[in-house]
Protein backbone atom coordinates (compact mmCIF):
# COMPACT_ATOMS: atom_id res chain seq x y z
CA UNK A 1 0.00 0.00 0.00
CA UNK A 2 0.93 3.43 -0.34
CA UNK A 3 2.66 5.46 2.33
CA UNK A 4 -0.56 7.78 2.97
CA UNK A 5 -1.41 4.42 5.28
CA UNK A 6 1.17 5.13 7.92
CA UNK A 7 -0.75 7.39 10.00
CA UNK A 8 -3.26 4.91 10.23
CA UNK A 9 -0.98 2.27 10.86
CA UNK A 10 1.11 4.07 13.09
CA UNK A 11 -2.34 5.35 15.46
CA UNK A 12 -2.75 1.26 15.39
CA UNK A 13 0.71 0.69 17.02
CA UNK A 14 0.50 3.29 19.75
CA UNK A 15 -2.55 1.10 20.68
CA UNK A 16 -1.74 -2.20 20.89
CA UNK A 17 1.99 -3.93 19.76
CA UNK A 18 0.67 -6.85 18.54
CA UNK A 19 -2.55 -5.69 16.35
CA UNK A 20 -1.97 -7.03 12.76
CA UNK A 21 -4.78 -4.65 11.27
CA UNK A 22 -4.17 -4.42 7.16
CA UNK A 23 -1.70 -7.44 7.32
CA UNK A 24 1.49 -5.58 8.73
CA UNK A 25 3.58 -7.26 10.71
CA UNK A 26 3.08 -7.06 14.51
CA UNK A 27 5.74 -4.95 16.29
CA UNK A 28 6.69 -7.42 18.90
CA UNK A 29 7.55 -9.71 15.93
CA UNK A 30 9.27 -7.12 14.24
CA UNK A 31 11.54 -5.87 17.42
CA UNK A 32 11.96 -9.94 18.06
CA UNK A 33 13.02 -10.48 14.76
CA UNK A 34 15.59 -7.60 14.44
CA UNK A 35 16.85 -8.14 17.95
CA UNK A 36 17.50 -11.99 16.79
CA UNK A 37 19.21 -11.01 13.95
CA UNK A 38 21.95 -9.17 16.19
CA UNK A 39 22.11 -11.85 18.37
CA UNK A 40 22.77 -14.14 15.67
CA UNK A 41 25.80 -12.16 14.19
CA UNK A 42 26.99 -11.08 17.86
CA UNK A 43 27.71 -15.28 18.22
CA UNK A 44 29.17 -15.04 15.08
CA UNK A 45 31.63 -12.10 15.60
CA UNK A 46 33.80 -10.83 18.57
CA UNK A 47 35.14 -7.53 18.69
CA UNK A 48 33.70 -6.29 15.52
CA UNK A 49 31.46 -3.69 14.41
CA UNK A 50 27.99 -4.81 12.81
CA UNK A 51 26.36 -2.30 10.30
CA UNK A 52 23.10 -2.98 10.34
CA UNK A 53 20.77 -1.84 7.42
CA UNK A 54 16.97 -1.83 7.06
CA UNK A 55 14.37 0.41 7.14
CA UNK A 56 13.68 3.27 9.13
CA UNK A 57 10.30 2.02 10.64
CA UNK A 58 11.67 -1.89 11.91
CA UNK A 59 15.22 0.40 13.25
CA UNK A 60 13.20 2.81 15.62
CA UNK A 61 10.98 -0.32 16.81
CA UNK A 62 14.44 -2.07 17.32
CA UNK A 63 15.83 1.13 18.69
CA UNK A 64 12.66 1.51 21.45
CA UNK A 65 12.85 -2.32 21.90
CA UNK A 66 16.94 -2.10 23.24
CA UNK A 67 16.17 1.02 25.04
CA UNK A 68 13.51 -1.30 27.37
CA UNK A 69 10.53 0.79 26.02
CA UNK A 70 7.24 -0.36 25.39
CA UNK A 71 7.06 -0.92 21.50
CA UNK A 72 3.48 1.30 21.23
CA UNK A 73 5.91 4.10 21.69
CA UNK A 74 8.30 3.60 18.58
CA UNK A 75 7.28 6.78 16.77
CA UNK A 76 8.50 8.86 20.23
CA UNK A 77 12.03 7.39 19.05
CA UNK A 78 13.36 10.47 17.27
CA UNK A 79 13.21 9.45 13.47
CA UNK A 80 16.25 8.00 11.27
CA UNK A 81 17.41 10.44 8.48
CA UNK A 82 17.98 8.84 4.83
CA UNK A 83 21.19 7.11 4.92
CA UNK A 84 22.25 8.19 8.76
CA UNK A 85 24.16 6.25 11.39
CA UNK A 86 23.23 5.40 14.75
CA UNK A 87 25.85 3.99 17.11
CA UNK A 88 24.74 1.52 19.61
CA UNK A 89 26.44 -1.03 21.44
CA UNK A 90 29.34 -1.43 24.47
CA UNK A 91 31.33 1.66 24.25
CA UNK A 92 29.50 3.59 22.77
């Protein structure tokens, strides 16, 4: 669909994080899935940097879901500019 859905979708997620409305993924499945995929390459690695690149919608769920927050509050996570960086991790 088109992006003038978001709103709607987005008014869905503050709501409820596991509401599947118009057959989007549920955020707890999307934070669980991203989080797995770090944990999959941080057994894989040690001492490396992972560059991690998606989307910015699944990045700020991922980014609310490490910071302990509840998921409904992903689009309080300040938003990802085209092509930006975000450093997270030890020592950072």
């Amino acid at each position: 669909m088109g992006d003038e859905h978001y709103p709607s979708v987005w008014a869905l997620d503050a709501e409820d994080a596991e509401h599947q409305h118009h057959g989007v993924e549920a955020l707890s499945r999307v934070a669980s899935r991203m989080q797995a995929v770090i944990g999959d390459w941080e057994q894989q690695v040690s001492g490396e940097v992972i560059l991690l690149v998606s989307h910015g919608d699944p990045l700020q769920i991922l980014l609310t879901a490490l910071a302990g927050k509840p998921l409904t509050s992903h689009r309080e996570q300040t938003p990802l500019a085209p092509a930006s960086i975000t450093l997270y991790g030890h020592g950072v």
